[in-house]
N, C-alpha and C. Protein backbone atom coordinates (compact mmCIF):
# COMPACT_ATOMS: atom_id res chain seq x y z
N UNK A 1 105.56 106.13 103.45
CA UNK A 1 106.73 105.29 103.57
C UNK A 1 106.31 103.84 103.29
N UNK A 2 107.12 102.88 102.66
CA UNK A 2 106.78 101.81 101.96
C UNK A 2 107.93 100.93 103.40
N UNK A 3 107.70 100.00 103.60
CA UNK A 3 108.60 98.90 104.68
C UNK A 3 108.64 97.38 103.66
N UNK A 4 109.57 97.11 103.58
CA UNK A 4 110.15 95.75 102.74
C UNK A 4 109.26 94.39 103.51
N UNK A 5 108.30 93.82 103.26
CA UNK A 5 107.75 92.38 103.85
C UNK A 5 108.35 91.26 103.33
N UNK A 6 108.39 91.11 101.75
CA UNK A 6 109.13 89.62 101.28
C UNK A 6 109.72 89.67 100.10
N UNK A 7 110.75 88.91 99.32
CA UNK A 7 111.53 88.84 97.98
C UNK A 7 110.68 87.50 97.70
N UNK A 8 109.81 87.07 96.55
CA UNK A 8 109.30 85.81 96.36
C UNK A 8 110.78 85.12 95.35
N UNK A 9 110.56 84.14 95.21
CA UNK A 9 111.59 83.10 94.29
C UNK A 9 112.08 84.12 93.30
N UNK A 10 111.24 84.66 92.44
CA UNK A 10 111.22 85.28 91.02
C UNK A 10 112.17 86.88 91.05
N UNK A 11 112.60 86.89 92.08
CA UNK A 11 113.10 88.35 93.14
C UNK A 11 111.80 89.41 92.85
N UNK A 12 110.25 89.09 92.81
CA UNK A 12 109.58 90.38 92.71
C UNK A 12 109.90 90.42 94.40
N UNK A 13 110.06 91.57 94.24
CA UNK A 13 110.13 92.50 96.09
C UNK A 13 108.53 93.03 96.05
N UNK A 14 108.02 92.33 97.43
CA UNK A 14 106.73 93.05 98.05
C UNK A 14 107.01 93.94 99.07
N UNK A 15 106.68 95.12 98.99
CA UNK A 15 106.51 95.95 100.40
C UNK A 15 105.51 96.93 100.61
N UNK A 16 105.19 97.14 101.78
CA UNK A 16 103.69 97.97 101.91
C UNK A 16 104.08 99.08 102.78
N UNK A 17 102.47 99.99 103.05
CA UNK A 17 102.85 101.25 103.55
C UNK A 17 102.39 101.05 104.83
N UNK A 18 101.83 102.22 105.64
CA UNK A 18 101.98 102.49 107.03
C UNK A 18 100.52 102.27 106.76
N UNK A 19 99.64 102.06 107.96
CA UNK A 19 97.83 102.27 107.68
C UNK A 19 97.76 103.72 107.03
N UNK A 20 96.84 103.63 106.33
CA UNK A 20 96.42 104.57 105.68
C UNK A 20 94.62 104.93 105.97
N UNK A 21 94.26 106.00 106.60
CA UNK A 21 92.73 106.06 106.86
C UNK A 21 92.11 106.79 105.36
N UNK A 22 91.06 106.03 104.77
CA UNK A 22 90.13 106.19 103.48
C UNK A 22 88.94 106.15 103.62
N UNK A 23 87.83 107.17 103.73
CA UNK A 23 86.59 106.87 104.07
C UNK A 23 86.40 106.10 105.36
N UNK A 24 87.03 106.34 106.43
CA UNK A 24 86.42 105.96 107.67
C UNK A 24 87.01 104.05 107.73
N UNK A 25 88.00 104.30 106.61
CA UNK A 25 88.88 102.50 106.91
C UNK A 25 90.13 102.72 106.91
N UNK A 26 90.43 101.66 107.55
CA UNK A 26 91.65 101.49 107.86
C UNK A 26 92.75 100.67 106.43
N UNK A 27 93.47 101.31 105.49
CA UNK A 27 93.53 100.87 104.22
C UNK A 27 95.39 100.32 104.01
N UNK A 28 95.86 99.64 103.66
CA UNK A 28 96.98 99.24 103.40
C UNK A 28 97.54 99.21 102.08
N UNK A 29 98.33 100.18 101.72
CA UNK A 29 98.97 99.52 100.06
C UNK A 29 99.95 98.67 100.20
N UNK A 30 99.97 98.02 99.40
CA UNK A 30 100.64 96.69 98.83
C UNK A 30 101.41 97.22 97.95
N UNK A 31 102.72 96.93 97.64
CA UNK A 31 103.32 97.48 96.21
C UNK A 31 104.49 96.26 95.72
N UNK A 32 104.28 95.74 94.23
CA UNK A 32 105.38 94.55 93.88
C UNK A 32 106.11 95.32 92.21
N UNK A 33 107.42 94.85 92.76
CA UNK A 33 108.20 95.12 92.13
C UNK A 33 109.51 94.00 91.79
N UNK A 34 109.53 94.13 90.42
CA UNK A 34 110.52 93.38 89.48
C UNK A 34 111.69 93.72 88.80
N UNK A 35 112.93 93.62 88.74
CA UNK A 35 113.69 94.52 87.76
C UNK A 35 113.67 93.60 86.72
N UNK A 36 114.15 93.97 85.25
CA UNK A 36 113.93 93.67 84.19
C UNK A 36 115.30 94.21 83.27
N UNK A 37 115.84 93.60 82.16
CA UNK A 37 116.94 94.40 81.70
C UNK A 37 116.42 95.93 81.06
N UNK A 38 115.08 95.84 81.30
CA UNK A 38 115.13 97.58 80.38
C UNK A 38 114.27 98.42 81.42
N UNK A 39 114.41 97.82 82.83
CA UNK A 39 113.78 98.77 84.06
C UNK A 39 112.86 97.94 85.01
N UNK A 40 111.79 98.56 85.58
CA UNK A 40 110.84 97.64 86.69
C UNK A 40 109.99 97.34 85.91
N UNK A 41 109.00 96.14 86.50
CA UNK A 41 107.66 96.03 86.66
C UNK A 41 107.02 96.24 87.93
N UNK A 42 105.86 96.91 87.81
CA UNK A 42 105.40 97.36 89.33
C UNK A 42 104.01 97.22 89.08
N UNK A 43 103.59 97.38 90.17
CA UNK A 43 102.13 96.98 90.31
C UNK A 43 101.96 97.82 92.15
N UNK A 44 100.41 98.28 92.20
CA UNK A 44 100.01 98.26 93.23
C UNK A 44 98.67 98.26 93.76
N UNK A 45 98.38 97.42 94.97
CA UNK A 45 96.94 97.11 95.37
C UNK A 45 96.62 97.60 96.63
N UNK A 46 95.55 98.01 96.86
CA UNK A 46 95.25 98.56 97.71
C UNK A 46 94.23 97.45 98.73
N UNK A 47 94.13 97.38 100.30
CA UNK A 47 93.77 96.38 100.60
C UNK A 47 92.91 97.29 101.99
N UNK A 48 91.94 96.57 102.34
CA UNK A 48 90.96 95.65 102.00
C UNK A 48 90.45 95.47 100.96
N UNK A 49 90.21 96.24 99.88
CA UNK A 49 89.29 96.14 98.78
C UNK A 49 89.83 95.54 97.78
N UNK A 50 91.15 94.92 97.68
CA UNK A 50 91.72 94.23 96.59
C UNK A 50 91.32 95.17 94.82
N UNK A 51 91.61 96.08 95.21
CA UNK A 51 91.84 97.53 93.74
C UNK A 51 93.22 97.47 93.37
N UNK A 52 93.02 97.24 92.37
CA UNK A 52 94.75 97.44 91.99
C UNK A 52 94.46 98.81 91.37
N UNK A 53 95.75 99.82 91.61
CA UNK A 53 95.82 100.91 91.23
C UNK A 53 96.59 101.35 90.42
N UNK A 54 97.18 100.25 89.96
CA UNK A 54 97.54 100.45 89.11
C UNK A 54 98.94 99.19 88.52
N UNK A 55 99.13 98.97 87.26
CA UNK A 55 99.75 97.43 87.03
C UNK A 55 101.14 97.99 85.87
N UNK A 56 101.99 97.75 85.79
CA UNK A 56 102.98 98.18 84.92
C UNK A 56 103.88 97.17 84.54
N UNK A 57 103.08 96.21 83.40
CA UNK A 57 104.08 95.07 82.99
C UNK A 57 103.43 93.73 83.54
N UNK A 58 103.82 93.59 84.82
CA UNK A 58 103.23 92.31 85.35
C UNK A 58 101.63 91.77 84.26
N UNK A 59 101.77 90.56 84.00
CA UNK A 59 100.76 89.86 83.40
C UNK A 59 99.83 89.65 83.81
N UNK A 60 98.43 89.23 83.44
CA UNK A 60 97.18 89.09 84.24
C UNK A 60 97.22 87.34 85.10
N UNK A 61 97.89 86.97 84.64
CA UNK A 61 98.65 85.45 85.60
C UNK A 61 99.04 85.82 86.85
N UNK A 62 100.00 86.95 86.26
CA UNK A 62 100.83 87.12 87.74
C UNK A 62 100.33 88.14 88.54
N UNK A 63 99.36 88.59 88.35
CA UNK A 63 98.12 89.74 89.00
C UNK A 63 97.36 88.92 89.81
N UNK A 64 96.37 87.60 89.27
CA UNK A 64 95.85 86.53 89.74
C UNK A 64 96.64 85.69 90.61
N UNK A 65 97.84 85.52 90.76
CA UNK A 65 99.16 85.29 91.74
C UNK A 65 99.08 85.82 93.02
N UNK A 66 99.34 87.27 92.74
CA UNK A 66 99.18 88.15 93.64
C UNK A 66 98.21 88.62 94.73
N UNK A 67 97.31 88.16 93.47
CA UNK A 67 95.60 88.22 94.61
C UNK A 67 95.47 87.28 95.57
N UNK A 68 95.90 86.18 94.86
CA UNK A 68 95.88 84.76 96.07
C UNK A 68 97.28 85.11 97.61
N UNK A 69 98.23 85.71 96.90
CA UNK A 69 99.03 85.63 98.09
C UNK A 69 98.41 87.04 98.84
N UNK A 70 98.23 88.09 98.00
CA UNK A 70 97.62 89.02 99.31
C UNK A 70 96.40 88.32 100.37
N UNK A 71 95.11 87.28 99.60
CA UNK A 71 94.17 87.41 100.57
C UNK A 71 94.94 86.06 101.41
N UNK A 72 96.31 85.61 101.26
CA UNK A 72 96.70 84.91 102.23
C UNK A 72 97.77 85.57 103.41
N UNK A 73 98.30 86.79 103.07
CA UNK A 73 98.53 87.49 104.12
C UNK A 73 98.49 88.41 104.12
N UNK A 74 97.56 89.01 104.09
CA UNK A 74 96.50 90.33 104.37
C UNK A 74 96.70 90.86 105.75
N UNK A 75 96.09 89.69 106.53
CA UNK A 75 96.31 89.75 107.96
C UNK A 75 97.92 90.32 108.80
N UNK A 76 98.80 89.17 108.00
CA UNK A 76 100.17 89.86 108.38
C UNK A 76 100.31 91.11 107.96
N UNK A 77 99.85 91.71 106.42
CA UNK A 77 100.37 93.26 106.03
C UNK A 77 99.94 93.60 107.38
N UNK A 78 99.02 93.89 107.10
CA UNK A 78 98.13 94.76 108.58
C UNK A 78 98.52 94.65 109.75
N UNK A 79 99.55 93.88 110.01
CA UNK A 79 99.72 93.76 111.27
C UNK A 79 101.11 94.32 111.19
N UNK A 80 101.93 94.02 110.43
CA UNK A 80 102.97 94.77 110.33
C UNK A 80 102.83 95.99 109.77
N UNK A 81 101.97 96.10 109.07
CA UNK A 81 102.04 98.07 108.48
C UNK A 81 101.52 98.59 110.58
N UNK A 82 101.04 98.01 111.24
CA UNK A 82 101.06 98.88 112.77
C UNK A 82 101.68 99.01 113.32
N UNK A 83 102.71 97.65 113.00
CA UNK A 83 104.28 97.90 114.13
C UNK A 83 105.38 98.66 113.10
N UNK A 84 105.05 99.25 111.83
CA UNK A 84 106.72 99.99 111.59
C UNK A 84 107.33 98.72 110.66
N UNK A 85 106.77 97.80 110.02
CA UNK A 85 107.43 96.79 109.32
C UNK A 85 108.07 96.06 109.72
N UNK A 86 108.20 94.57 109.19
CA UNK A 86 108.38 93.53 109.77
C UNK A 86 110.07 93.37 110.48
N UNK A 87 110.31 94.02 110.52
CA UNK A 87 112.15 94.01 111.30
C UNK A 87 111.08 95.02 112.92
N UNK A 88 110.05 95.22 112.96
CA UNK A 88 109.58 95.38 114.33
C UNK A 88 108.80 94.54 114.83
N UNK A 89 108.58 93.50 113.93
CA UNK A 89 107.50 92.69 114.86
C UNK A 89 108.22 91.97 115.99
C-alpha cells in the first residue's frame, strides 16, 4: 500500500509505502508521479540506499531534485510509513 505524503508546486504527487523488511533493514519506497497530456511520469526509490528502481520520463535534473528532497525528508518518510501515513501522525 502506497499513503499520499506531498503534491510539490509542479503537481508531481510523492507517496510511499508501509516499512518494508530487505536483508535484515528496515526499507521504505518512495514513489513520484506526474500526469502529462499523453499519461504519467513515474519514478521510484528505494530508501535507505537511495536506488532508484526504476525512472519513467522524469529527467536526470529532476532525479537529482529528488535525491536532495528525499535525503531531506527521509526521516519524516520513515516516520510516517510507521504510523499508517501522514493523515496519522
Amino acid at each position: 500500500m502506497m499513503y499520499p505524503y506531498i503534491t510539490l508546486a509542479d503537481e508531481t504527487e510523492i507517496t510511499h509505502s508501509q516499512p518494508i523488511e530487505e536483508n535484515g533493514q528496515k526499507c521504505v519506497e518512495v514513489h513520484f508521479e506526474r500526469a502529462t497530456e499523453d499519461g504519467f511520469l513515474s519514478a521510484r526509490c528505494l530508501l535507505p540506499s537511495y536506488q532508484w528502481k526504476f525512472n519513467d520520463g522524469f529527467s536526470q535534473q529532476e532525479i537529482a531534485f529528488f535525491n536532495e528532497f528525499l535525503k531531506s525528508n527521509a526521516h519524516l518518510l520513515y516516520r510516517y510509513a510507521e504510523q499508517g501515513g501522514v493523515h496519522c501522525a
